[in-house]
Every structure is written in structure tokens, then in C-alpha cells.
C-alpha atoms as a PDB file:
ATOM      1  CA  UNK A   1     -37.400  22.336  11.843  1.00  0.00           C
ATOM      2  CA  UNK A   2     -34.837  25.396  12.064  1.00  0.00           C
ATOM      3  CA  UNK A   3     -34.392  24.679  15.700  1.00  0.00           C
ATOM      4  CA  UNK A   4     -33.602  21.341  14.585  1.00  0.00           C
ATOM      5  CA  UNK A   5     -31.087  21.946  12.139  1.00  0.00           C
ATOM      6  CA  UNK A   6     -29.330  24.177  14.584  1.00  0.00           C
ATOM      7  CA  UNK A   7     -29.188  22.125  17.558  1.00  0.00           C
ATOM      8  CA  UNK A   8     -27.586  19.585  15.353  1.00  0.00           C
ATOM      9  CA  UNK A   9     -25.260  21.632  14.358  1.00  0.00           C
ATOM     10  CA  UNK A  10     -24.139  22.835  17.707  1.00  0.00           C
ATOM     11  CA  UNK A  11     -24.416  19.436  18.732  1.00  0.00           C
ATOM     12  CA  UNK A  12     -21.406  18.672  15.598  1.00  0.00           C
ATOM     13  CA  UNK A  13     -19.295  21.820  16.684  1.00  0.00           C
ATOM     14  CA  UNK A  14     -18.895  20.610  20.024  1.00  0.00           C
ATOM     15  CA  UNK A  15     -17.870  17.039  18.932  1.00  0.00           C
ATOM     16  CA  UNK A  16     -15.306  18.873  16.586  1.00  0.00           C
ATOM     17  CA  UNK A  17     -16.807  17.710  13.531  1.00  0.00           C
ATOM     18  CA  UNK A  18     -16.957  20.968  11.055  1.00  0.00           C
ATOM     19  CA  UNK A  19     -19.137  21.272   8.232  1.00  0.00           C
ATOM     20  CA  UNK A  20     -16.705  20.041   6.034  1.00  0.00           C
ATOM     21  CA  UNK A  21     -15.224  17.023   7.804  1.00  0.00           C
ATOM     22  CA  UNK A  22     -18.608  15.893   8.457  1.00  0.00           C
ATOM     23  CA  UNK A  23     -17.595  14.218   4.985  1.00  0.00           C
ATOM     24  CA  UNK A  24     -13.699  12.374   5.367  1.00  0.00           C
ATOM     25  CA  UNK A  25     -12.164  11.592   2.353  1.00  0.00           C
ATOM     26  CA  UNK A  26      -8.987   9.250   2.441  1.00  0.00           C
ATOM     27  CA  UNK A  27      -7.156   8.682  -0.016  1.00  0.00           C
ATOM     28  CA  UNK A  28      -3.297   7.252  -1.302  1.00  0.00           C
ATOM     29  CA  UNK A  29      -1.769   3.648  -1.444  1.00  0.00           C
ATOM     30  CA  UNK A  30      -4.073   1.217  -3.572  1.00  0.00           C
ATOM     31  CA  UNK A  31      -2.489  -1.452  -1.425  1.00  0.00           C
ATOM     32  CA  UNK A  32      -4.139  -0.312   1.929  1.00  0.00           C
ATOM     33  CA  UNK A  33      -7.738  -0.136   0.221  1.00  0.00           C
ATOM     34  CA  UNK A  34      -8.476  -3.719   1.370  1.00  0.00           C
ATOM     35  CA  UNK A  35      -8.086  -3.174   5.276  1.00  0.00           C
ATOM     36  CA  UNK A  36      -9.790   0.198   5.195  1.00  0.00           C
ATOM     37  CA  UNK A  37     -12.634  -0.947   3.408  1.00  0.00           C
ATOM     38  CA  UNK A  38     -13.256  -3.731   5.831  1.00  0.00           C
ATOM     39  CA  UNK A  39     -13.078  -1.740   8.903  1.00  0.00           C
ATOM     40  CA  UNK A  40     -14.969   1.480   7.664  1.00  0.00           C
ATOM     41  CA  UNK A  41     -18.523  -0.347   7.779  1.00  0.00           C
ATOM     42  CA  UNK A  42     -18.179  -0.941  11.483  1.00  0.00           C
ATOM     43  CA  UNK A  43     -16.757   2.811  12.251  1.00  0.00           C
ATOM     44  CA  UNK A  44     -19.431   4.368   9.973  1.00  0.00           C
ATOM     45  CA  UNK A  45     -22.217   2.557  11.744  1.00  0.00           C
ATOM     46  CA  UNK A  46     -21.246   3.692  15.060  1.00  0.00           C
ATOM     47  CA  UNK A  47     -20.719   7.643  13.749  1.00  0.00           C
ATOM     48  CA  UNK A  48     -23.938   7.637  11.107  1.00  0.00           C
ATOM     49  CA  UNK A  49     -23.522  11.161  10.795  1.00  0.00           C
ATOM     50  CA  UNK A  50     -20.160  10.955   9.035  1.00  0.00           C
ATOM     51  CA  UNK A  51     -19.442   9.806   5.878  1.00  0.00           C
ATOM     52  CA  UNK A  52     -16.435   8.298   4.406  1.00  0.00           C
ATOM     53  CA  UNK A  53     -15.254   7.945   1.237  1.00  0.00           C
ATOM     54  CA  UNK A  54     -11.749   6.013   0.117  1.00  0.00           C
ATOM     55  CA  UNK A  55      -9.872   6.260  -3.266  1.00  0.00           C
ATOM     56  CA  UNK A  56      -6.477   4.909  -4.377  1.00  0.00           C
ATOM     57  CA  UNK A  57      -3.526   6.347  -6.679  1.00  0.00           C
ATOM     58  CA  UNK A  58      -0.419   5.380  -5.000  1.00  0.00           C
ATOM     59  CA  UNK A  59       1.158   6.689  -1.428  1.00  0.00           C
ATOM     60  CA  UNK A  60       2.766   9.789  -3.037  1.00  0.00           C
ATOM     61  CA  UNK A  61      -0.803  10.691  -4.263  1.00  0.00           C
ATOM     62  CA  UNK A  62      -2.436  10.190  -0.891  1.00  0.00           C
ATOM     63  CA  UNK A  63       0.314  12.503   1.126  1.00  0.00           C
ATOM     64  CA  UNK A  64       0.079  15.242  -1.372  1.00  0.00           C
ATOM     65  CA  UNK A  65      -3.545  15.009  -1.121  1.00  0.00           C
ATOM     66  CA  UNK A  66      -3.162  15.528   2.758  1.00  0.00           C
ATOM     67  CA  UNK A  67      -1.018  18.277   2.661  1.00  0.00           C
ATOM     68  CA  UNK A  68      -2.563  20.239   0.079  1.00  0.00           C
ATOM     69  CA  UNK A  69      -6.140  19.264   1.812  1.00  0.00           C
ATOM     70  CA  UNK A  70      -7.512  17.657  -0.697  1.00  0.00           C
ATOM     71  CA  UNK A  71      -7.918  14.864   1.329  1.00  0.00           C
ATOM     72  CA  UNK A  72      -8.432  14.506   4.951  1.00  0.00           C
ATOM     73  CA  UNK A  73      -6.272  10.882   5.639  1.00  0.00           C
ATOM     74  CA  UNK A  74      -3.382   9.997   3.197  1.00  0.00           C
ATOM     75  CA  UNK A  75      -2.758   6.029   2.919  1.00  0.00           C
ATOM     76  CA  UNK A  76       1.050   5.766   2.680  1.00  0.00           C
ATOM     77  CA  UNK A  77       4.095   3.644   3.105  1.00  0.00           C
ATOM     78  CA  UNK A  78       6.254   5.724   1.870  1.00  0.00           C
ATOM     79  CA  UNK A  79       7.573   8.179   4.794  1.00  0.00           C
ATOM     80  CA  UNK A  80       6.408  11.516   3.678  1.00  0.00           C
ATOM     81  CA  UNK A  81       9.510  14.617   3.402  1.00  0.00           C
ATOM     82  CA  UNK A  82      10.600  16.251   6.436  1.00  0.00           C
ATOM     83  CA  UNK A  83       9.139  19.637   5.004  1.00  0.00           C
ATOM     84  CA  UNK A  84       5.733  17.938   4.698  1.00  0.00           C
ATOM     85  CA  UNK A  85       5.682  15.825   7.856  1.00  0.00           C
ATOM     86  CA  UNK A  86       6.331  18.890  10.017  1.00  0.00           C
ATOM     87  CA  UNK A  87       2.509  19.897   9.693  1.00  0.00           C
ATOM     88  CA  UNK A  88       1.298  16.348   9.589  1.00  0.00           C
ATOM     89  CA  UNK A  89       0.361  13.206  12.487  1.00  0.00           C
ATOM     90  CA  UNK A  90       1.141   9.507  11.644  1.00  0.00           C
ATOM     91  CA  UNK A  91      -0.895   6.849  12.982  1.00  0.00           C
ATOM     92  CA  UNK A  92       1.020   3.594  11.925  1.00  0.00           C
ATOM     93  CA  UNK A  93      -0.451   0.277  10.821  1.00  0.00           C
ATOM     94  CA  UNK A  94       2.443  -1.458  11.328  1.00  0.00           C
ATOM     95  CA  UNK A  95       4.612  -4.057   8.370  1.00  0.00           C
ATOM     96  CA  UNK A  96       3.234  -5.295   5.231  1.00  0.00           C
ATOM     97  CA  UNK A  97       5.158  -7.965   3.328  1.00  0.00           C
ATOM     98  CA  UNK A  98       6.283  -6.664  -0.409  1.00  0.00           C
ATOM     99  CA  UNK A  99       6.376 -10.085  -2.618  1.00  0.00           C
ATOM    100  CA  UNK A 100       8.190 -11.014  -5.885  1.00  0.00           C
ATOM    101  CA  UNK A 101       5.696 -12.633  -8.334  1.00  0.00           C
ATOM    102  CA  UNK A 102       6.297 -14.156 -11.630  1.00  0.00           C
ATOM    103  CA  UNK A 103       3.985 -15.560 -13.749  1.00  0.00           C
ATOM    104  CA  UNK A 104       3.304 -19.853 -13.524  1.00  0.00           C
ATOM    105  CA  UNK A 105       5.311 -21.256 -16.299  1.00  0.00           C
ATOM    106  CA  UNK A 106       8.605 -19.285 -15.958  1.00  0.00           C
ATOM    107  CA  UNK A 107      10.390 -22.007 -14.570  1.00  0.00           C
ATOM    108  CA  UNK A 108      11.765 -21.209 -11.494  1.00  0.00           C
ATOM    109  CA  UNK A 109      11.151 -19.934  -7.952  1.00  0.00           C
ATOM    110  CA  UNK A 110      13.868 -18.832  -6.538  1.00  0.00           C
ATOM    111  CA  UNK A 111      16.342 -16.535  -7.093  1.00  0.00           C
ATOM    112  CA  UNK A 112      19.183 -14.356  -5.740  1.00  0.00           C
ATOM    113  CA  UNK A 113      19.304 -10.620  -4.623  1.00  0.00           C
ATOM    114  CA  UNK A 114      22.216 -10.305  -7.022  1.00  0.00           C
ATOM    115  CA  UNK A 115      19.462 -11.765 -10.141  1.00  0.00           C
ATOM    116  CA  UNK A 116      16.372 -10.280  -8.762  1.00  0.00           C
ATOM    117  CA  UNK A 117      18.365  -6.705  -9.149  1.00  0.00           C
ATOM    118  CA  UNK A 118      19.648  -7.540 -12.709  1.00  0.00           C
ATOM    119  CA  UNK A 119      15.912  -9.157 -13.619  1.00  0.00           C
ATOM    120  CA  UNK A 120      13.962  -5.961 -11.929  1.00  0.00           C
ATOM    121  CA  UNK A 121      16.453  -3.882 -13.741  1.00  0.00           C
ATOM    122  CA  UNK A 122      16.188  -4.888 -17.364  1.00  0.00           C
ATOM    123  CA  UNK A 123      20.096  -6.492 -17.366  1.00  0.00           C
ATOM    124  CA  UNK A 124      18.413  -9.977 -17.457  1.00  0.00           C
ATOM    125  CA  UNK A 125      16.442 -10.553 -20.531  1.00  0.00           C
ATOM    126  CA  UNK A 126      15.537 -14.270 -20.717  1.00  0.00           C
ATOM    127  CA  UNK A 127      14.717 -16.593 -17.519  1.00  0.00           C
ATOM    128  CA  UNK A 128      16.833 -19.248 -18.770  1.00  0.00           C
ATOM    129  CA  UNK A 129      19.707 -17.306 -17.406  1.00  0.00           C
ATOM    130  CA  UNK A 130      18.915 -18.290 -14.194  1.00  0.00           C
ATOM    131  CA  UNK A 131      17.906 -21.750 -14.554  1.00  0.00           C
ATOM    132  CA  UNK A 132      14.123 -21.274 -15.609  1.00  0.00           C
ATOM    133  CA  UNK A 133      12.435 -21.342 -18.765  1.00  0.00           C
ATOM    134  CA  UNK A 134      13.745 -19.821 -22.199  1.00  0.00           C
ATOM    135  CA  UNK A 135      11.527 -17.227 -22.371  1.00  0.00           C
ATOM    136  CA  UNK A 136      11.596 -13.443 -22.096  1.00  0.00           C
ATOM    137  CA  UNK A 137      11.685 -11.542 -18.909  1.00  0.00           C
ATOM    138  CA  UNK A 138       8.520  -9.190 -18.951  1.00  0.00           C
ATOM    139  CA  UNK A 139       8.804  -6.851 -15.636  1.00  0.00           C
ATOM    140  CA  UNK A 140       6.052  -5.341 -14.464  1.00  0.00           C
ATOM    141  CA  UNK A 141       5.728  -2.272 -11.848  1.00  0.00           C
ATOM    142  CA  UNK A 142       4.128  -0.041 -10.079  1.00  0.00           C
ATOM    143  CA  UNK A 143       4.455   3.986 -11.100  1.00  0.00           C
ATOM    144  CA  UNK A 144       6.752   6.455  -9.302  1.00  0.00           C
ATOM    145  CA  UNK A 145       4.305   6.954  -6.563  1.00  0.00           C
ATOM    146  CA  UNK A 146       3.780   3.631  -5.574  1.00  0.00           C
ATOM    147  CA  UNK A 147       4.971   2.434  -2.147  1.00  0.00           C
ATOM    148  CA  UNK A 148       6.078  -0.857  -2.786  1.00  0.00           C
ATOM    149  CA  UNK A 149       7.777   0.201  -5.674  1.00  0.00           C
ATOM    150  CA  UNK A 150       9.880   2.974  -3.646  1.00  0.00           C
ATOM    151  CA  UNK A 151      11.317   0.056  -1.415  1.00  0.00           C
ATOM    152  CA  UNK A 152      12.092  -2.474  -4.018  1.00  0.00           C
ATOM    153  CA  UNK A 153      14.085   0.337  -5.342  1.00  0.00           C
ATOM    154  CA  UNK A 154      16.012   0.996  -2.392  1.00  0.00           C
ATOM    155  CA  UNK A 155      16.293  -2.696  -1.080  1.00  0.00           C
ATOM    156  CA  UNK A 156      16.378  -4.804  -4.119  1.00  0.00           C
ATOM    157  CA  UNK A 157      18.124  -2.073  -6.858  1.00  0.00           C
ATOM    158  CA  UNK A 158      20.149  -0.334  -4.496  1.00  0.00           C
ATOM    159  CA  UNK A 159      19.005   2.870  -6.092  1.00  0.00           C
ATOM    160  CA  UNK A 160      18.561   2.387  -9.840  1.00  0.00           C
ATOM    161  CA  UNK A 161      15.350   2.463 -11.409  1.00  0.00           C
ATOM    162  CA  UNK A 162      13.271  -0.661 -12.580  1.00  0.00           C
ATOM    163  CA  UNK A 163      13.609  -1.697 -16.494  1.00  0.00           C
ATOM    164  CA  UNK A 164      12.621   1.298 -18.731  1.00  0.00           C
ATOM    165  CA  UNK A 165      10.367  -1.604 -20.616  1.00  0.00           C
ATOM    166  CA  UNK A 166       8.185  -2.599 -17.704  1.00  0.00           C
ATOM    167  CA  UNK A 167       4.759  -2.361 -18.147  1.00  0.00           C
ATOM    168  CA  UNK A 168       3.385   0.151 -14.887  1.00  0.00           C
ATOM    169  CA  UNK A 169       0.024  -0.653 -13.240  1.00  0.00           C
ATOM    170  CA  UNK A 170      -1.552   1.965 -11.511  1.00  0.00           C
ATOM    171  CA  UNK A 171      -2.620  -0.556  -8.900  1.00  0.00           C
ATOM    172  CA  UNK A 172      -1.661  -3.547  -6.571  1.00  0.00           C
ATOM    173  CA  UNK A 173      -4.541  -5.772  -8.257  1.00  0.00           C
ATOM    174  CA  UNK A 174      -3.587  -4.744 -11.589  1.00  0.00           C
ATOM    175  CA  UNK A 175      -0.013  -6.053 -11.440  1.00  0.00           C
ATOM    176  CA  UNK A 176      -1.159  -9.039 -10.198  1.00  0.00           C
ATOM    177  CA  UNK A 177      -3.800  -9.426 -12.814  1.00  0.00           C
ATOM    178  CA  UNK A 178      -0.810  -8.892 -15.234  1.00  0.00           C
ATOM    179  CA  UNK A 179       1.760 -11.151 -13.913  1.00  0.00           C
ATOM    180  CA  UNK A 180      -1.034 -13.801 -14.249  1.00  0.00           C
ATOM    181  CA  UNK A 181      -1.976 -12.713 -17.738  1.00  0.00           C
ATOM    182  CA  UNK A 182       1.468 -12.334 -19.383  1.00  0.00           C
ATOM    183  CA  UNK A 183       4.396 -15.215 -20.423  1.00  0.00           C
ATOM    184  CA  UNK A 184       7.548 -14.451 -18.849  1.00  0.00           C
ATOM    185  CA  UNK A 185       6.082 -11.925 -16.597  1.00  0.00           C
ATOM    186  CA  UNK A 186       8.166 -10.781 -12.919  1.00  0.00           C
ATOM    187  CA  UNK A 187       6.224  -7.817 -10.902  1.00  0.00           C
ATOM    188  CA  UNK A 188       5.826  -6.852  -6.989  1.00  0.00           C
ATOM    189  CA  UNK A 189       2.837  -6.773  -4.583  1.00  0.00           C
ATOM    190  CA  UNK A 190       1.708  -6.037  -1.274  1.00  0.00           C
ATOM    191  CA  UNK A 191       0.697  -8.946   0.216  1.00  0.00           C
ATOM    192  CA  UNK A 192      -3.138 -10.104  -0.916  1.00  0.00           C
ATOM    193  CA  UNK A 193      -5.380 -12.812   0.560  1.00  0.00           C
ATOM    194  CA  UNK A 194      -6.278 -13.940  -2.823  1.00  0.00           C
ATOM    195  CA  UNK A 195      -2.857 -14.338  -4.046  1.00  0.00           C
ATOM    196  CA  UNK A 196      -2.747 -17.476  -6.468  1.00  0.00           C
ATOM    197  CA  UNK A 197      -2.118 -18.708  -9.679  1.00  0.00           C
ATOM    198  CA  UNK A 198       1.879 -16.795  -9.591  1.00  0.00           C
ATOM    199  CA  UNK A 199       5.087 -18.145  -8.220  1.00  0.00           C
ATOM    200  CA  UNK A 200       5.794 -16.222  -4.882  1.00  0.00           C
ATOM    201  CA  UNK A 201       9.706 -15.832  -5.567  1.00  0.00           C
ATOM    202  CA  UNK A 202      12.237 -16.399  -3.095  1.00  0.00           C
ATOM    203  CA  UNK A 203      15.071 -14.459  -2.594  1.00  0.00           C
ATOM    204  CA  UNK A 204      18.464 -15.789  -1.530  1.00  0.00           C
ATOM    205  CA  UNK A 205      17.843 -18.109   1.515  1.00  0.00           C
ATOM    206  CA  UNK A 206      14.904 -15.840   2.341  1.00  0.00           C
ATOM    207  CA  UNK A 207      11.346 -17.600   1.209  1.00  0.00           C
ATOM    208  CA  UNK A 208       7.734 -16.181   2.323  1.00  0.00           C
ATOM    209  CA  UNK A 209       5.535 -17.629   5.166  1.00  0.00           C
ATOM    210  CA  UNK A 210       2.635 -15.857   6.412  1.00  0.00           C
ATOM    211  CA  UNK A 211       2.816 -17.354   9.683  1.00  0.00           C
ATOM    212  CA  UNK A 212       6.357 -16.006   9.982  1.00  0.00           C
ATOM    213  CA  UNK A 213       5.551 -12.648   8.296  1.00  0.00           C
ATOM    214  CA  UNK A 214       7.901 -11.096  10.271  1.00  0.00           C
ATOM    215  CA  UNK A 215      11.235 -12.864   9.247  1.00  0.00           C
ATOM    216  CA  UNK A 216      10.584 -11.657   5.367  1.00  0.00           C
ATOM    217  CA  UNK A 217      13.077  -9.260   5.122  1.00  0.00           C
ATOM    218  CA  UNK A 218      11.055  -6.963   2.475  1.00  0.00           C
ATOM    219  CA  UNK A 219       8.202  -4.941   3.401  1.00  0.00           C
ATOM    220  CA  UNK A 220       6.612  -1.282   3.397  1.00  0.00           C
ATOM    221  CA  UNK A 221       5.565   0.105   6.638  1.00  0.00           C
ATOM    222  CA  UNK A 222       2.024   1.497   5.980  1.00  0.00           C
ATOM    223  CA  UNK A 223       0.425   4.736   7.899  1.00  0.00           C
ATOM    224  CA  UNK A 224      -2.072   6.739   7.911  1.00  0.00           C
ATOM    225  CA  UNK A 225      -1.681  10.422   7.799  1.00  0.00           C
ATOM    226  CA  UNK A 226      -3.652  13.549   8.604  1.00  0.00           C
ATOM    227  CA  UNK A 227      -3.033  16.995   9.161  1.00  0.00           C
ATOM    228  CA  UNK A 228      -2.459  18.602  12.835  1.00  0.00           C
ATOM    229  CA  UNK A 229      -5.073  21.092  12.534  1.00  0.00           C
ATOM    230  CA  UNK A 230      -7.683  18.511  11.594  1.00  0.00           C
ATOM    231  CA  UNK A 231     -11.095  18.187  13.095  1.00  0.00           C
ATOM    232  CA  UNK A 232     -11.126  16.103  16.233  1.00  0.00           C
ATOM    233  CA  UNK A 233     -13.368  13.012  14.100  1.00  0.00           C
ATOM    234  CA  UNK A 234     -10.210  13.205  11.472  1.00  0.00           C
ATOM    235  CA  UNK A 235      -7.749  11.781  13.848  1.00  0.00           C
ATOM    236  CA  UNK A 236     -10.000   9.638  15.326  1.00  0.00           C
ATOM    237  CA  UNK A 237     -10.797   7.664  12.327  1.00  0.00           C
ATOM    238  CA  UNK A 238      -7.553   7.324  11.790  1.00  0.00           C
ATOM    239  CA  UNK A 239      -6.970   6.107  14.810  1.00  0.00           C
ATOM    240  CA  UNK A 240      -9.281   3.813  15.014  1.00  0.00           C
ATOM    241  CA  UNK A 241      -8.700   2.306  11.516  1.00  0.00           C
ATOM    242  CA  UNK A 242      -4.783   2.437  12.662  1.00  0.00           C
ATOM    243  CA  UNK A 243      -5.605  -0.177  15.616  1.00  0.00           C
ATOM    244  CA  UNK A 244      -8.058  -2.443  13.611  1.00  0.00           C
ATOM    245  CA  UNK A 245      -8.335  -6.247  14.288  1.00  0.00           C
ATOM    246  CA  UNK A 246      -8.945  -6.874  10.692  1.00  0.00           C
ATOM    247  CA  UNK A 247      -4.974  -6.167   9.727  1.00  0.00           C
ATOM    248  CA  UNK A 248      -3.940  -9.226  10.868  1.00  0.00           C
ATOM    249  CA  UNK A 249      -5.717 -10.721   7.895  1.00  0.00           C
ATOM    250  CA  UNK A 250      -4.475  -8.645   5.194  1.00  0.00           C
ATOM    251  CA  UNK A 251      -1.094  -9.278   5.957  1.00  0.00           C
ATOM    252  CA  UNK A 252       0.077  -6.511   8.144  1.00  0.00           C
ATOM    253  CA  UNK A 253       2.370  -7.076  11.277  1.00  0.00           C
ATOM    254  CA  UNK A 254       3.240  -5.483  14.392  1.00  0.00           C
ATOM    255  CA  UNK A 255       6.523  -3.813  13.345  1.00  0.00           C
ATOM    256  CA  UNK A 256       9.001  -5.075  15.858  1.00  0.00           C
ATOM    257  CA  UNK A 257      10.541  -2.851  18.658  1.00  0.00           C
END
């Protein structure tokens, strides 16, 4: 049985798997969980002696993670400081589409940049200021290290913070939960499979079509990131997950060249 155990273990060393990575944790945007969980199954079946485990918290929470190894792949579309990249490796997923959903009965459907600013920001308080129904503007968001909510504030608020009334859920699902639950409610998602029973808003001349993904004009560019020094099996999970066939389902788009 020892010479067993030890042969296996050699066996591991040479295949750059180290005691500790013979467990990979990943971990960061909440938006991501959906592709990763449906490609890990077939990965983990052809490397049984690995095992994976996947958590969310936002794409600030997953590069952190990386870089202070608590984690072994960070989920993030938010493009992580030059001071932290410098010891990191990206493997990209490519574009996922970042959606403005209000709840059913607010009236209307589309609006411009100029009003989704002033709605996202608090300035607009009732939806009957731009055309819909009179009731109060409820925004929901995403906390500070959410992904999605980093780009609507550089693309849709130029900059300024969302209202300092929105409700923030911790996660994609949540908000949408939210937005379904709540009169007068406006929030932002990642693009989901499931995503009914909200008015998908569009913006300016600009309205959403999966099957043109890639003319929506909003969206997050997802990667997956790992540390340079990590164990061979590290970087090629993420690999691997980076060029899976499932994407394609959950939204995500080669980025364009």
C-alpha cells in the first residue's frame, strides 16, 4: 500500500499537479458560474484525480482571491490593475452582453443613453418621465465588485456612481429575481438563458438580439485568471474551460479582432 501511495504521487509530480492543486478552487464573477459549471463535469471526468470546486462574489473578489492565493482561477470581467496583472495569465472567454431590465408593468421599453444615465443615477424618480407608467423608479445593482456593474458605470454613467437608494444584490440571479419581484424596478444583468418575465430595455437605436450579440454595444469581456507560477493542471483548466463549446449558449461571443 505505501508503494502505492508513492508511485501515485510521483506519478502527480511529474504531471505538475502538487499536493495542493490536486484540489482547484475558482472563484469571482457570479455571472460566469453558469458556463463553468456546465463544462467542469466533462473536464473532471477526464482528470478524476482532481477536484474542482467554484464559488461566486463578484470579479473583484475572484482576482484578489488569485493574487493573494486563495484561489487558484479568478472569474473576472473586470481587467485586473497593472500591479496585479504583472504576476498573473489571462485566458479570455471572449464578450458577454450586459442588459437593462425593468420590471413588466413599468410601461415602457425603450429608452435613451441620456435617461438610462439619469434613471441608473437616481436623477429620474418616476417612469412617467419618460413616457411609461407613473410609478417610482426602484434601481437595483450589483455591489462595487461586480463586473457588470463596473461597465455600466463607465459606459452608461460616464463615471458617477449608481443611485445611493438602489437596492445591491450580491448576485446576477438575485437582481433578476428582484427586478421581477419589485414595482417600478430598473437593474442590469449578464446575459441568462432563462431571462423572462422583465422588459429587456433598449437603449437609443440600439435593441438586443441574441443572434446579433455582437452589434449590442454593452458588454463585459469575461476571463479567467491564474497565477504564473501555478501548477501545470491550473492553467490547463483554465484553458480548457476558456475554449469551451458550451459559451455559445450562455451568451458569450467571440470578441471581434
Amino acid at each position: 500500500m505505501f508503494f502505492l501511495q508513492w508511485w501515485i504521487a510521483i506519478w502527480l509530480s511529474q504531471r505538475g499537479i502538487l499536493e495542493r492543486s490536486a484540489h482547484i478552487a475558482i472563484s469571482g464573477s457570479s455571472a460566469l458560474l453558469p458556463v463553468i459549471k456546465e463544462e467542469l463535469p466533462r473536464w473532471e471526468a477526464r482528470h478524476p484525480e482532481v477536484r474542482v470546486s467554484v464559488t461566486g462574489g463578484g470579479s473583484w473578489a475572484g482576482l484578489a482571491a488569485v493574487s493573494q492565493g486563495r484561489a487558484d482561477i479568478g472569474m473576472s470581467d473586470i481587467v485586473p490593475p497593472e500591479a496585479m496583472s504583472r504576476g498573473m495569465l489571462g485566458y479570455p472567454l471572449g464578450r458577454l452582453p450586459v442588459l437593462f431590465i425593468g420590471n413588466r408593468h413599468i410601461g415602457v421599453n425603450q429608452v435613451s443613453q441620456p435617461q438610462l444615465e439619469q434613471l441608473l443615477a437616481g436623477d429620474i424618480g418616476n417612469w412617467r418621465q419618460v413616457g411609461g407608467a407613473n410609478a417610482p423608479v426602484v434601481v437595483v445593482s450589483r455591489p462595487l465588485s461586480s463586473g457588470a456593474r463596473f461597465m455600466t458605470e463607465r459606459r452608461i454613467l460616464k463615471g458617477r456612481s449608481v443611485s445611493p437608494r438602489a437596492i445591491i444584490q450580491l448576485s446576477n440571479g438575485a437582481l433578476y429575481k428582484t427586478v421581477i419581484s419589485t414595482p417600478g424596478a430598473l437593474g442590469y444583468v449578464e446575459w441568462r438563458p432563462d431571462l423572462k418575465g422583465v422588459v429587456v430595455m433598449a437603449v437609443g437605436s440600439s435593441r438586443f438580439d441574441l443572434r446579433r450579440g455582437d452589434r449590442w454595444p454593452y458588454y463585459t469581456e469575461p476571463t479567467l485568471y491564474v497565477r504564473k507560477s501555478a501548477p501545470a493542471i491550473v492553467k490547463q483548466l483554465a484553458a480548457d474551460l476558456s475554449r469551451s463549446p458550451a459559451k455559445a449558449q450562455f451568451g458569450l461571443y467571440p470578441a471581434q479582432p
